[in-house]
PDB file of N, CA and C in Angstrom:
ATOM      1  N   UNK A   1     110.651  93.966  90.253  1.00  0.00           N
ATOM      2  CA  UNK A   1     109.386  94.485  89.785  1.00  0.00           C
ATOM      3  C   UNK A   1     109.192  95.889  90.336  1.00  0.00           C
ATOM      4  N   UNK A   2     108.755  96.497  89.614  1.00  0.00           N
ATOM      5  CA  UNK A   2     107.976  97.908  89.915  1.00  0.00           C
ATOM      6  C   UNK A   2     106.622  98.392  90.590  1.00  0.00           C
ATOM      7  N   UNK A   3     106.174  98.527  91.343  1.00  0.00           N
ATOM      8  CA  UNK A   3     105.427  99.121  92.130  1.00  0.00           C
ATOM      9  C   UNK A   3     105.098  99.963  92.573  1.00  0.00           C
ATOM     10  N   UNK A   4     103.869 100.457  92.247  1.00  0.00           N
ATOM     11  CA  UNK A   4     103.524 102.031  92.836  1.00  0.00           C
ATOM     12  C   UNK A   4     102.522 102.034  94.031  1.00  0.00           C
ATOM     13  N   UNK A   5     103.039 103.329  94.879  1.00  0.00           N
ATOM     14  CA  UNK A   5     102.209 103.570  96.050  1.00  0.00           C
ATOM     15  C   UNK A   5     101.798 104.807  95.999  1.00  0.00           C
ATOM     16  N   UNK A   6     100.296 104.832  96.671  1.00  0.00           N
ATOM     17  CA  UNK A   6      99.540 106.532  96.261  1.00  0.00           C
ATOM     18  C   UNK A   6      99.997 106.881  98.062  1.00  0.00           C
ATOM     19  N   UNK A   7      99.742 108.030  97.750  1.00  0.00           N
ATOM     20  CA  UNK A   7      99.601 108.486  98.742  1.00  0.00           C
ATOM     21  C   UNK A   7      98.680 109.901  98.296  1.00  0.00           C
ATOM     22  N   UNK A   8      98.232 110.464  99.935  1.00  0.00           N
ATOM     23  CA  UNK A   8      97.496 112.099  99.240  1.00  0.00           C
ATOM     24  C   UNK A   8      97.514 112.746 100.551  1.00  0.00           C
ATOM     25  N   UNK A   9      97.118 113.984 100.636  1.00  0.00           N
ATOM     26  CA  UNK A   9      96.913 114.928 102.228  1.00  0.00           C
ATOM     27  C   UNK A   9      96.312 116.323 101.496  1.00  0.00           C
ATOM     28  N   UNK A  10      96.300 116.654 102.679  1.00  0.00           N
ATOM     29  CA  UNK A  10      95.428 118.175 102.465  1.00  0.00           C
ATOM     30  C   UNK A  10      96.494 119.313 103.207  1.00  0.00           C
ATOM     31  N   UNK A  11      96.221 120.709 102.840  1.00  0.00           N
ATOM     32  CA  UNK A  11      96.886 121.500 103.446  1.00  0.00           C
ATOM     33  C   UNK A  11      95.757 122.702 103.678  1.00  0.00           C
ATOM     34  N   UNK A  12      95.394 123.208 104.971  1.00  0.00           N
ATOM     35  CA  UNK A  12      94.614 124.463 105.175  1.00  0.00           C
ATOM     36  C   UNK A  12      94.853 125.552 104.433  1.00  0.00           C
ATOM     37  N   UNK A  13      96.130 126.285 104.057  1.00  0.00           N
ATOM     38  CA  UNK A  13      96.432 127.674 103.303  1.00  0.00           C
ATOM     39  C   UNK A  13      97.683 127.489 102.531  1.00  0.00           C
ATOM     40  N   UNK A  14      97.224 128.550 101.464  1.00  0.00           N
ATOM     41  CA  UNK A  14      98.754 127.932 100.550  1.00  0.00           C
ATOM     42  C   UNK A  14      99.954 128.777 100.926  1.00  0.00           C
ATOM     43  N   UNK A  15     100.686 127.960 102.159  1.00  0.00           N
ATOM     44  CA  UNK A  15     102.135 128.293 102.613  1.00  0.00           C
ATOM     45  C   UNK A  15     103.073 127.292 102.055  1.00  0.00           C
ATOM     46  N   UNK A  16     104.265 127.578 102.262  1.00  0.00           N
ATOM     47  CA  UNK A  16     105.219 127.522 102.203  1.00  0.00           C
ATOM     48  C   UNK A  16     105.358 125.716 103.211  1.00  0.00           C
ATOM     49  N   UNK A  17     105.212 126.960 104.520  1.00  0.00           N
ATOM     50  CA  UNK A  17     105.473 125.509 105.612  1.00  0.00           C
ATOM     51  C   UNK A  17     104.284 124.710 105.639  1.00  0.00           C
ATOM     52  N   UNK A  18     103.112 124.672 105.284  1.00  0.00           N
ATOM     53  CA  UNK A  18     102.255 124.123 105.414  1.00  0.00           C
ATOM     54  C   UNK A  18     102.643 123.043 104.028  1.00  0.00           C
ATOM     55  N   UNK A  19     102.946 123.423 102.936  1.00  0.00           N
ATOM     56  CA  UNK A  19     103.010 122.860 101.990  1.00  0.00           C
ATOM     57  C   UNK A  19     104.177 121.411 102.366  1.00  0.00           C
ATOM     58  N   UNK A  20     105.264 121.968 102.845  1.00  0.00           N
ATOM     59  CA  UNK A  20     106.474 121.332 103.024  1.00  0.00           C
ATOM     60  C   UNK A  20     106.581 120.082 104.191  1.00  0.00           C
ATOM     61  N   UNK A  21     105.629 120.544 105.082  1.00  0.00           N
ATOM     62  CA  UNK A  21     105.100 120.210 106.264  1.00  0.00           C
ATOM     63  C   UNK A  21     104.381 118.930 106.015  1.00  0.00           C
ATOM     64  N   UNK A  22     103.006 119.385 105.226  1.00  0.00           N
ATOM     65  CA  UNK A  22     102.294 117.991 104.700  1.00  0.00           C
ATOM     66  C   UNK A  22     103.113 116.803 103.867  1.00  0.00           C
ATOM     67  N   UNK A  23     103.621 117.574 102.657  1.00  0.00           N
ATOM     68  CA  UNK A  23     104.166 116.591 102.308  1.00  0.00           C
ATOM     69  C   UNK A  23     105.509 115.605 103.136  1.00  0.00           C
ATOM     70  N   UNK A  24     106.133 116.359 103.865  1.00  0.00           N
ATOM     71  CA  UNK A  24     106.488 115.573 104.533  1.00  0.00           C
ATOM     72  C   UNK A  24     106.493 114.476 105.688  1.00  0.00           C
ATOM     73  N   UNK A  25     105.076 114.588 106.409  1.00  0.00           N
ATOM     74  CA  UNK A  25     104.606 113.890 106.948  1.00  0.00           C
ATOM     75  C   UNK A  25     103.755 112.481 106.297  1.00  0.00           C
ATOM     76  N   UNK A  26     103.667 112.763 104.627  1.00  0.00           N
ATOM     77  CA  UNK A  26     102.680 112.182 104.151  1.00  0.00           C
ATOM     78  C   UNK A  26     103.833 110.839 103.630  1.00  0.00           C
ATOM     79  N   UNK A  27     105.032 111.646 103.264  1.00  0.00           N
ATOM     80  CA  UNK A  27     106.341 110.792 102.533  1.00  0.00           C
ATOM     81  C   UNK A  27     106.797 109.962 103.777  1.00  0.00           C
ATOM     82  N   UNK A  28     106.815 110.497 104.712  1.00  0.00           N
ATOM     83  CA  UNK A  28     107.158 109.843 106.128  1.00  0.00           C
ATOM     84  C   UNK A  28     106.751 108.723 106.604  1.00  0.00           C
ATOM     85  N   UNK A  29     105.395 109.017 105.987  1.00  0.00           N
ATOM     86  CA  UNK A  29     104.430 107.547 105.944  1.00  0.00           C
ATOM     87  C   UNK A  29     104.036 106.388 105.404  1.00  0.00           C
ATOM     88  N   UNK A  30     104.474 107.210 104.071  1.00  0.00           N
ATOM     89  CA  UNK A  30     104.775 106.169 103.060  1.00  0.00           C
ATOM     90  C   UNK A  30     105.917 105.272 103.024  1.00  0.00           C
ATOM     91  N   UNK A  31     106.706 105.726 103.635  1.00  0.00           N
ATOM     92  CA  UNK A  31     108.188 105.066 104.220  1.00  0.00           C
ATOM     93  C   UNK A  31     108.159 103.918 104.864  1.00  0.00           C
ATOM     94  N   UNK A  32     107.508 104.224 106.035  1.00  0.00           N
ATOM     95  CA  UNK A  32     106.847 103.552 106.955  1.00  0.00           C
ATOM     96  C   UNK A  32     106.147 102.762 107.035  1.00  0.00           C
ATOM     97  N   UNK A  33     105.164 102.757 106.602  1.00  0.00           N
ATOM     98  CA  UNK A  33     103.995 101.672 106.125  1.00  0.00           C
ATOM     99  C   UNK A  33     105.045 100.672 105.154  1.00  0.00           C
ATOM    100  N   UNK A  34     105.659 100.736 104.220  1.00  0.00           N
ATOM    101  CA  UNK A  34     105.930 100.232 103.160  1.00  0.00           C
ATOM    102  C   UNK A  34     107.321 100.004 103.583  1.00  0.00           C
ATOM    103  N   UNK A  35     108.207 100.080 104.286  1.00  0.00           N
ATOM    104  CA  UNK A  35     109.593  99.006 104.948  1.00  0.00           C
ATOM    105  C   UNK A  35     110.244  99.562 103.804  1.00  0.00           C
ATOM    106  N   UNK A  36     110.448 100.951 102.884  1.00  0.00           N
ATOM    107  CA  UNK A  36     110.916 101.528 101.344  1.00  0.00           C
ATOM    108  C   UNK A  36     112.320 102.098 102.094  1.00  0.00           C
ATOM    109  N   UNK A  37     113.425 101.467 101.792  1.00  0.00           N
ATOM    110  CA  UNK A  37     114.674 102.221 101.314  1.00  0.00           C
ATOM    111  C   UNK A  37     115.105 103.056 100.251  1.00  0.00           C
ATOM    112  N   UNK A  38     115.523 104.142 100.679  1.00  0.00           N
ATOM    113  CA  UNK A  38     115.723 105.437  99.146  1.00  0.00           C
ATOM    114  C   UNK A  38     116.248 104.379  98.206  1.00  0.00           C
ATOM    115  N   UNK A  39     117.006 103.522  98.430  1.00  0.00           N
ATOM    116  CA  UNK A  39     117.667 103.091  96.732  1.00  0.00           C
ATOM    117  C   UNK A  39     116.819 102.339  96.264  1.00  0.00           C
ATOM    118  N   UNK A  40     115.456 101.735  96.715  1.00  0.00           N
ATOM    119  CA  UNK A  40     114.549 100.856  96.290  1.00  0.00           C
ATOM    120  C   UNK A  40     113.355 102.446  95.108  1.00  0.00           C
ATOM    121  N   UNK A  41     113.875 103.341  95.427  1.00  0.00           N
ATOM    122  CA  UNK A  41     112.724 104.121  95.173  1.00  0.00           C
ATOM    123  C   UNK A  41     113.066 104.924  93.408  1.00  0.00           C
ATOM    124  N   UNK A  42     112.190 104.554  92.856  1.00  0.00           N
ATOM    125  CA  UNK A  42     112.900 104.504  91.566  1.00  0.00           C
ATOM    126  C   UNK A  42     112.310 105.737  90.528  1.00  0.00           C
ATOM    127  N   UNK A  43     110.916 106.573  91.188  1.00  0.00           N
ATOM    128  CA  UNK A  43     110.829 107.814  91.257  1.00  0.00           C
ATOM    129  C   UNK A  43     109.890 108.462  91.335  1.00  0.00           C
ATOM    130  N   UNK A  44     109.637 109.381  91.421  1.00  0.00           N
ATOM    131  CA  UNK A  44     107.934 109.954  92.732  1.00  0.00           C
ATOM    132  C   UNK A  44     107.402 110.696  91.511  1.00  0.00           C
ATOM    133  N   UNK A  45     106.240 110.903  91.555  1.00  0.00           N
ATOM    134  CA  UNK A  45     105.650 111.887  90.745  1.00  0.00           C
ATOM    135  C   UNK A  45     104.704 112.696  91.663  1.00  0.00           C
ATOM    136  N   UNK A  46     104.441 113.563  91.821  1.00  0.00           N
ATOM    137  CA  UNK A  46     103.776 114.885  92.933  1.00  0.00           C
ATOM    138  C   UNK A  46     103.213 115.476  92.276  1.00  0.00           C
ATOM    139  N   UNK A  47     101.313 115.486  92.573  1.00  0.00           N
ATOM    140  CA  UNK A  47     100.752 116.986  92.082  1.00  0.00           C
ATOM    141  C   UNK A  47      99.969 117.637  92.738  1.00  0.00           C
ATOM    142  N   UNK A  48      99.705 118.842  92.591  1.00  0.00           N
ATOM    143  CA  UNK A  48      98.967 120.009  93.404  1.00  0.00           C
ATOM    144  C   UNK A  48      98.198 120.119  92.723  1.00  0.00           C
ATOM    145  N   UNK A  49      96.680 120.297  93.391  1.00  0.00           N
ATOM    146  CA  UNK A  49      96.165 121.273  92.802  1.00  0.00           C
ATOM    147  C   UNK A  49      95.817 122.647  92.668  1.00  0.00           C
ATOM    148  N   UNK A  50      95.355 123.346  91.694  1.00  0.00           N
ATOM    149  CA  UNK A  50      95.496 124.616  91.711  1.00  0.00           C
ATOM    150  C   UNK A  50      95.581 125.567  92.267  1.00  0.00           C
ATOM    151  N   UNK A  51      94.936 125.182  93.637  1.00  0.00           N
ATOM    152  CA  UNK A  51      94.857 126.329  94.384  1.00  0.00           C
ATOM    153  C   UNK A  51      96.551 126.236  95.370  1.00  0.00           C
ATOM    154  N   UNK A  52      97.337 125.492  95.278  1.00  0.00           N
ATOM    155  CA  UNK A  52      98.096 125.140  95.684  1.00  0.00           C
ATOM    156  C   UNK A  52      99.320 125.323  94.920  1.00  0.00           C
ATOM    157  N   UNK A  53     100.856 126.959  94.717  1.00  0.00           N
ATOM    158  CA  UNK A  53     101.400 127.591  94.720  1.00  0.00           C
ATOM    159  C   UNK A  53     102.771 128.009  95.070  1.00  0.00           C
ATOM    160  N   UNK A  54     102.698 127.689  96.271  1.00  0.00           N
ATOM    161  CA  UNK A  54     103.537 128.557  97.447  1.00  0.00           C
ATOM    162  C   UNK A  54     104.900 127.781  97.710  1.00  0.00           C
ATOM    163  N   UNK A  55     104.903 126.350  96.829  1.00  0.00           N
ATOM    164  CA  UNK A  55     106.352 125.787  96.923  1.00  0.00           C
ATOM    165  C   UNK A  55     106.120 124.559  96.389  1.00  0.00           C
ATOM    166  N   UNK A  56     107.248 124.162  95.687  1.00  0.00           N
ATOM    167  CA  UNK A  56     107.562 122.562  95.455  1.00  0.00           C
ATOM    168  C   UNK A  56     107.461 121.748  96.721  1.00  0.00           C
ATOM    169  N   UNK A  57     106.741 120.469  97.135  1.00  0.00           N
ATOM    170  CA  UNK A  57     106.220 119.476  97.312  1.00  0.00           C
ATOM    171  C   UNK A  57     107.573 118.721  97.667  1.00  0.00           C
ATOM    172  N   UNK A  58     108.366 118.627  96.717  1.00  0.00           N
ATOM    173  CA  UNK A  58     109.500 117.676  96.444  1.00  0.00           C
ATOM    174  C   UNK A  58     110.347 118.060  97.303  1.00  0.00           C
ATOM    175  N   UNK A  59     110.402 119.908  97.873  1.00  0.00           N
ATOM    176  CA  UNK A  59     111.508 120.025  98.750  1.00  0.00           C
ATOM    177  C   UNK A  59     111.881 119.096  99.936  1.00  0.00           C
ATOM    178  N   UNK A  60     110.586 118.543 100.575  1.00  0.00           N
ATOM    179  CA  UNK A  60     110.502 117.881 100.951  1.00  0.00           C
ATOM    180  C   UNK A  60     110.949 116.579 101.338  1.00  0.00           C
ATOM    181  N   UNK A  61     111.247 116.017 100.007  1.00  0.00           N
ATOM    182  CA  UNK A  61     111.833 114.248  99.757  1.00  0.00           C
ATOM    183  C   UNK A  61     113.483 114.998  99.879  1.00  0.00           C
ATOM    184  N   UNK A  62     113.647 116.086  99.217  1.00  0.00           N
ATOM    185  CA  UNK A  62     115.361 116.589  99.268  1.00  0.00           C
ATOM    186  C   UNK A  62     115.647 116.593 100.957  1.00  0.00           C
ATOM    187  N   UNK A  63     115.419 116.616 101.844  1.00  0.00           N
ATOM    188  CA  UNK A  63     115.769 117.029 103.251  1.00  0.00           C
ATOM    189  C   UNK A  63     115.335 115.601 103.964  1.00  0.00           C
ATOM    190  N   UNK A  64     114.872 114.383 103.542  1.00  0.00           N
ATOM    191  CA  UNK A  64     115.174 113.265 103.916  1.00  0.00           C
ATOM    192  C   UNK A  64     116.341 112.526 103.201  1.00  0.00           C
ATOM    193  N   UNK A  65     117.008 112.183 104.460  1.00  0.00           N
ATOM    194  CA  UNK A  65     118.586 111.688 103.651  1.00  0.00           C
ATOM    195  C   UNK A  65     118.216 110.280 103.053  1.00  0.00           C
ATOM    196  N   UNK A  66     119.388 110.570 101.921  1.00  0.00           N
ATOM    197  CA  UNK A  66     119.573 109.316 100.971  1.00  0.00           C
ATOM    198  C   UNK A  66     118.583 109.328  99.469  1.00  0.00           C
ATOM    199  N   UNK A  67     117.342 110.474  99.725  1.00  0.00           N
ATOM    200  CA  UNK A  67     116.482 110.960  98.451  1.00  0.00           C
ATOM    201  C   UNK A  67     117.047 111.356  97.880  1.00  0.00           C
ATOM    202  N   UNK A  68     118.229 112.153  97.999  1.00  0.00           N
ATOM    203  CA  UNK A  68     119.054 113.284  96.872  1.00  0.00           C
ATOM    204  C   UNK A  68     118.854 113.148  95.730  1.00  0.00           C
ATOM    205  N   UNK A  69     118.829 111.965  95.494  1.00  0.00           N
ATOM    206  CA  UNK A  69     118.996 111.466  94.065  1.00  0.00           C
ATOM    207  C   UNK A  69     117.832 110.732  93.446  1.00  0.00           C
ATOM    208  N   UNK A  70     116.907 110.967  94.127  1.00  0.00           N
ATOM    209  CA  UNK A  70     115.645 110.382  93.593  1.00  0.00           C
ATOM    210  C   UNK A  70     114.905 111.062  92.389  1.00  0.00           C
ATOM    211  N   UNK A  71     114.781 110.844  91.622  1.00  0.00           N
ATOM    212  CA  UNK A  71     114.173 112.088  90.271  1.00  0.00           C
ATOM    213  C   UNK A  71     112.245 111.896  90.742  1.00  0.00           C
ATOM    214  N   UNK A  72     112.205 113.129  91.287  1.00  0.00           N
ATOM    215  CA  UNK A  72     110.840 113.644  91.318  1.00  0.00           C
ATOM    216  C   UNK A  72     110.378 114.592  90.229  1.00  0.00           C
ATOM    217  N   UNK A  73     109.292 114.377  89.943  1.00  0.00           N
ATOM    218  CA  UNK A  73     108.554 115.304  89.110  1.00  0.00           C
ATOM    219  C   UNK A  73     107.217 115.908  89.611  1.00  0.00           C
ATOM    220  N   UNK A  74     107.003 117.316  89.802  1.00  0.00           N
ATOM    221  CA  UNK A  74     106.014 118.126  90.697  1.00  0.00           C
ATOM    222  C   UNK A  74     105.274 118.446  89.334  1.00  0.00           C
ATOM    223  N   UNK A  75     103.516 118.041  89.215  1.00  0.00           N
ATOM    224  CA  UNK A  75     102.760 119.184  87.913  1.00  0.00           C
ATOM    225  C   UNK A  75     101.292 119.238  89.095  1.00  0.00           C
ATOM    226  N   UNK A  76     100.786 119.903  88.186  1.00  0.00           N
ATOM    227  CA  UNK A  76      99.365 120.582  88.504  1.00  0.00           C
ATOM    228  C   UNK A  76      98.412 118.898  88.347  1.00  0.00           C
ATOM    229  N   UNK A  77      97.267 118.921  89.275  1.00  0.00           N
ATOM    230  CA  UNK A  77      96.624 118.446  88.998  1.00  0.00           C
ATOM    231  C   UNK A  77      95.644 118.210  88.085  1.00  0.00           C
ATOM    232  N   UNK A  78      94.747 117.914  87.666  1.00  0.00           N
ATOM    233  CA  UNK A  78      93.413 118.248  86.334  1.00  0.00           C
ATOM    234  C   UNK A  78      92.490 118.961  87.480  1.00  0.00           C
ATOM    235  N   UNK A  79      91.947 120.123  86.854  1.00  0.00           N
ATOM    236  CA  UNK A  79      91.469 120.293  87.641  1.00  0.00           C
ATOM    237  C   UNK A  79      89.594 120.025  87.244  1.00  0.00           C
ATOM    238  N   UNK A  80      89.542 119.472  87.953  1.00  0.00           N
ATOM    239  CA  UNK A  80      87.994 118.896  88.119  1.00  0.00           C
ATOM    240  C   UNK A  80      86.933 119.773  88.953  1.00  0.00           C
ATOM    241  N   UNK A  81      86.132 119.917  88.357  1.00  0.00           N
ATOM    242  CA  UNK A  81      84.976 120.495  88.913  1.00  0.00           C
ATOM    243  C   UNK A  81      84.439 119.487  90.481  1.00  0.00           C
ATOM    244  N   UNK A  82      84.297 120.666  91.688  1.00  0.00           N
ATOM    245  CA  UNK A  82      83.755 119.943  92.575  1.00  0.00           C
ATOM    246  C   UNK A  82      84.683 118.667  93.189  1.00  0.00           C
ATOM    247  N   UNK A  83      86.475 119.161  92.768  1.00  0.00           N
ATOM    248  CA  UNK A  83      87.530 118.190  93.136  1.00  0.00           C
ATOM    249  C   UNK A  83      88.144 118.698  94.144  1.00  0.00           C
ATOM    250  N   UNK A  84      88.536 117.780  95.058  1.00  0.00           N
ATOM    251  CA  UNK A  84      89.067 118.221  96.534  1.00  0.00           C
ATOM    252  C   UNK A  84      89.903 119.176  96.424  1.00  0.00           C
ATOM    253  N   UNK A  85      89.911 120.531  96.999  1.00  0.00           N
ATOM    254  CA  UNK A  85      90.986 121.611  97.014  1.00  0.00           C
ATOM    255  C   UNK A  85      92.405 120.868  98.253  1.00  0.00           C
ATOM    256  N   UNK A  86      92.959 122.247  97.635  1.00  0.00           N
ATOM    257  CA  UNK A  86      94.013 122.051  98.758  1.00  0.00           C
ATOM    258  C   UNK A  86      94.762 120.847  98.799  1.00  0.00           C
ATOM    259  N   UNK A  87      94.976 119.984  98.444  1.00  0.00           N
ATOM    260  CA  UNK A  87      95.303 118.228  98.300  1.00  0.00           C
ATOM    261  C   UNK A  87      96.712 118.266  97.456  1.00  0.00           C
ATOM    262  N   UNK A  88      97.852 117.471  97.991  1.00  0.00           N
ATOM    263  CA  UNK A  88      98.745 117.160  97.373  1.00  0.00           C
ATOM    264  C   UNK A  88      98.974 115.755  97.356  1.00  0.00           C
ATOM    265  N   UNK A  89      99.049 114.777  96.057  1.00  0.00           N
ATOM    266  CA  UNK A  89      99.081 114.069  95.853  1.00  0.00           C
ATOM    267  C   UNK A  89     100.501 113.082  95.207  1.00  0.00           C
ATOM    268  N   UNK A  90     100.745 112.170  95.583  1.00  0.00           N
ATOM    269  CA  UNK A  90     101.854 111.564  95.628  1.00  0.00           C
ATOM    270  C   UNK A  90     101.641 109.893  94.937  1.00  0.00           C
ATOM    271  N   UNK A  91     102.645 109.464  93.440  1.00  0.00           N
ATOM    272  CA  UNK A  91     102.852 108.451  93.172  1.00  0.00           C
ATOM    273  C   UNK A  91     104.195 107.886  93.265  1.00  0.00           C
ATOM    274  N   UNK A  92     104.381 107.188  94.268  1.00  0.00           N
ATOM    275  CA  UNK A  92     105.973 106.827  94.672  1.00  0.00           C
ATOM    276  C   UNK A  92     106.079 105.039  93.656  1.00  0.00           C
ATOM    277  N   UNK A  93     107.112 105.154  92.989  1.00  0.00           N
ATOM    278  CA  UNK A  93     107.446 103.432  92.167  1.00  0.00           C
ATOM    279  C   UNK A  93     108.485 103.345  93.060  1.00  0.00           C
ATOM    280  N   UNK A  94     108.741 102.276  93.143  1.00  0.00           N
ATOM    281  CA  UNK A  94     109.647 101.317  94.362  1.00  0.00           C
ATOM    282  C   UNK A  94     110.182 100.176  93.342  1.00  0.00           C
ATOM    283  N   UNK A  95     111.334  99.498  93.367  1.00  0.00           N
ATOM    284  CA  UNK A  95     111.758  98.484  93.090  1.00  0.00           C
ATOM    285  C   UNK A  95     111.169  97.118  94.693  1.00  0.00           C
ATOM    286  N   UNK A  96     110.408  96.378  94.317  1.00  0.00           N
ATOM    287  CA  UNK A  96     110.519  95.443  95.316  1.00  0.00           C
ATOM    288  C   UNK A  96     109.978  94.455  94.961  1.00  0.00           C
ATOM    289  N   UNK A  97     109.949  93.445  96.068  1.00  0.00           N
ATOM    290  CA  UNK A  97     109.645  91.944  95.878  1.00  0.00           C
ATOM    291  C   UNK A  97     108.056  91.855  96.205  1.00  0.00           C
ATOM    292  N   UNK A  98     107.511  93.177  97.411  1.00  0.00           N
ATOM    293  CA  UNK A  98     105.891  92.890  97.817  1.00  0.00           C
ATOM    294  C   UNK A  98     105.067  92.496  96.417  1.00  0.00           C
ATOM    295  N   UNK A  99     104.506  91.772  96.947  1.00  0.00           N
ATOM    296  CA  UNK A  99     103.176  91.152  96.165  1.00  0.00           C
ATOM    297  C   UNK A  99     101.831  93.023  96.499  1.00  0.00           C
ATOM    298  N   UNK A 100     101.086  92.882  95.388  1.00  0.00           N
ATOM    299  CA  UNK A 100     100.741  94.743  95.683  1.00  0.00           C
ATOM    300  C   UNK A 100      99.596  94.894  96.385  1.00  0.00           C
ATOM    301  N   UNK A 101      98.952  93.434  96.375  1.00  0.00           N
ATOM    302  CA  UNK A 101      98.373  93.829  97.889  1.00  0.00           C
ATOM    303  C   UNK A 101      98.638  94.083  98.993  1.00  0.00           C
ATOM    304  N   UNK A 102      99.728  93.555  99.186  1.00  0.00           N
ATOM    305  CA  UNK A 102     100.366  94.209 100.635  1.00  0.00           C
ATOM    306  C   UNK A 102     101.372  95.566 100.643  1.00  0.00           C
ATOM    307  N   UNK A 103     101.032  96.165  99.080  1.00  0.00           N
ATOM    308  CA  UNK A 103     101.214  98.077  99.276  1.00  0.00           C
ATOM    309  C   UNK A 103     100.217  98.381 100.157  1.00  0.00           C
ATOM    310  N   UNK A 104     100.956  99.386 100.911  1.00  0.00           N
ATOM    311  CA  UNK A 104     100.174 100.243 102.463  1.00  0.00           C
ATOM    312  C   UNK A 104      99.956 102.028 101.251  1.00  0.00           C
ATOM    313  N   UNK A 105      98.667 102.589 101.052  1.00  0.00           N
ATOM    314  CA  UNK A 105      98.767 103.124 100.248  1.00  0.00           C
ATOM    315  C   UNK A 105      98.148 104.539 101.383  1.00  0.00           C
ATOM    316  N   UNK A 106      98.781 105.431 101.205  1.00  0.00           N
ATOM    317  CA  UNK A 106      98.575 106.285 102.539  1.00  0.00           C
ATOM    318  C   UNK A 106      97.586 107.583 101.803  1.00  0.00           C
ATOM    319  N   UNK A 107      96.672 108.120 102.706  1.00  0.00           N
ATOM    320  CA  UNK A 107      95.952 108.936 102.532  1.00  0.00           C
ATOM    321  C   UNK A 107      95.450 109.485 104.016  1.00  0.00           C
ATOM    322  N   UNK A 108      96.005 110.858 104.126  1.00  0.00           N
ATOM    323  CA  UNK A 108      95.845 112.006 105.149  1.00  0.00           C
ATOM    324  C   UNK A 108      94.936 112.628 105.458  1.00  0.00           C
ATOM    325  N   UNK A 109      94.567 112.901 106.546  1.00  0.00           N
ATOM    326  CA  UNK A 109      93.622 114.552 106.324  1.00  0.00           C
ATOM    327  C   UNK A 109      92.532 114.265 105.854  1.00  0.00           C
ATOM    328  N   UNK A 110      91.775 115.342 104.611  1.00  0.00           N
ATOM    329  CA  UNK A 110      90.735 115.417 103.949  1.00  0.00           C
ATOM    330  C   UNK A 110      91.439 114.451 103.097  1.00  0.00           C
ATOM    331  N   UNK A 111      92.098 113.894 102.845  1.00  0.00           N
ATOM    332  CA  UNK A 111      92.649 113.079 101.670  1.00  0.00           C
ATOM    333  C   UNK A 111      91.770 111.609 101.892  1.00  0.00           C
ATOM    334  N   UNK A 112      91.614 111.432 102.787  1.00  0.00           N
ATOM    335  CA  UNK A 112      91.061 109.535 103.404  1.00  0.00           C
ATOM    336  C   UNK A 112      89.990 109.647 102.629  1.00  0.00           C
ATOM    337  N   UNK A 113      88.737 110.826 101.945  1.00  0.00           N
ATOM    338  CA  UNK A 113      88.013 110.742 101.248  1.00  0.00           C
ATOM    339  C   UNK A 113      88.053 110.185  99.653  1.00  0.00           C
ATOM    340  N   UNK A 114      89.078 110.483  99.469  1.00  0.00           N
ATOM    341  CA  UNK A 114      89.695 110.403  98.075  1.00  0.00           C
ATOM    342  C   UNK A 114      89.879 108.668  97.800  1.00  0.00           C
ATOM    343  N   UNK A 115      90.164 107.913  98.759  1.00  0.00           N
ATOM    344  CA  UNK A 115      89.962 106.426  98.321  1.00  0.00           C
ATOM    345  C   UNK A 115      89.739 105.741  99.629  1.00  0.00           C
ATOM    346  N   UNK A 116      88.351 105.920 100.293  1.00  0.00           N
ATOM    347  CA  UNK A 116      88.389 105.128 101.239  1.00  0.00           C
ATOM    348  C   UNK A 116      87.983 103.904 101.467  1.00  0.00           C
ATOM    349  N   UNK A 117      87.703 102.815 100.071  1.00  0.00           N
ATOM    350  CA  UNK A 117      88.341 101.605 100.111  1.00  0.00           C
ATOM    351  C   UNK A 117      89.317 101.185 100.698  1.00  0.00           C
ATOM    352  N   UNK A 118      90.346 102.058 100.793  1.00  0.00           N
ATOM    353  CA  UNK A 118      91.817 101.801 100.656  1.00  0.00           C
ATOM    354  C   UNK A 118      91.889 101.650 102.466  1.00  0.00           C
ATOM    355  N   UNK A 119      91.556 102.771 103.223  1.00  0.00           N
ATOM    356  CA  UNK A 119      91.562 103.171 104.287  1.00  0.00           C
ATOM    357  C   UNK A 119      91.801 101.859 105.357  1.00  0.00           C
ATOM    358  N   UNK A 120      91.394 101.179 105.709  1.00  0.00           N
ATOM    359  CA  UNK A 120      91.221 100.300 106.677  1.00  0.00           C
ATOM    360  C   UNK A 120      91.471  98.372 105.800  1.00  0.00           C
ATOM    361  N   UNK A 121      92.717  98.892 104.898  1.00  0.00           N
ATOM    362  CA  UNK A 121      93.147  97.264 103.890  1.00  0.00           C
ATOM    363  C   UNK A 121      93.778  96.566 105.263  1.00  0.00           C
TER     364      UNK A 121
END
């Protein structure tokens, strides 16, 4: 079965390392929480929003080994009036057996606003 996990984070300025930085701490976590082996991971979708520029997101998943081959796709967010700036957002599908309540669905930073239902499952 197929399964998706959110994840989200925030970044202060639109860099480079800041960009690369978040998302990788955010993928790190998602790892983590969720017991996910790269070959279970069947493919990420990543978006920025607008104000957010300064680099692919995905470089990120490339410099954790065994992703190489994971097909990510990076787009723009919608952008919504009065919608969290700065925020990069992450839908990872997984091949696994979890039942989806027990997806660990990660949210960072200014991001914990964005679904804090989720926060304390």
């Amino acid at each position: 079965m197929v399964r998706g996990i959110r994840g989200a984070t925030t970044v202060d300025r639109n860099e480079e390392k800041q960009i690369t930085e978040a998302s990788m701490n955010l993928l790190k976590e998602m790892i983590k929480l969720n017991n996910i082996q790269s070959e279970q991971v069947a493919s990420l979708f990543i978006s920025v929003t607008s104000d957010l520029s300064a680099s692919f997101p995905a470089k990120a998943l490339r410099q954790l080994e065994g992703y190489q081959f994971v097909p990510v796709m990076c787009m723009k967010e919608i952008d919504v009036k009065d919608s969290m700036p700065m925020c990069i957002r992450m839908m990872m599908h997984i091949n696994t057996t979890m039942d989806q309540v027990d997806i660990h669905h990660v949210y960072l930073k200014e991001a914990v606003g964005l679904r804090p239902d989720l926060i304390d499952k």
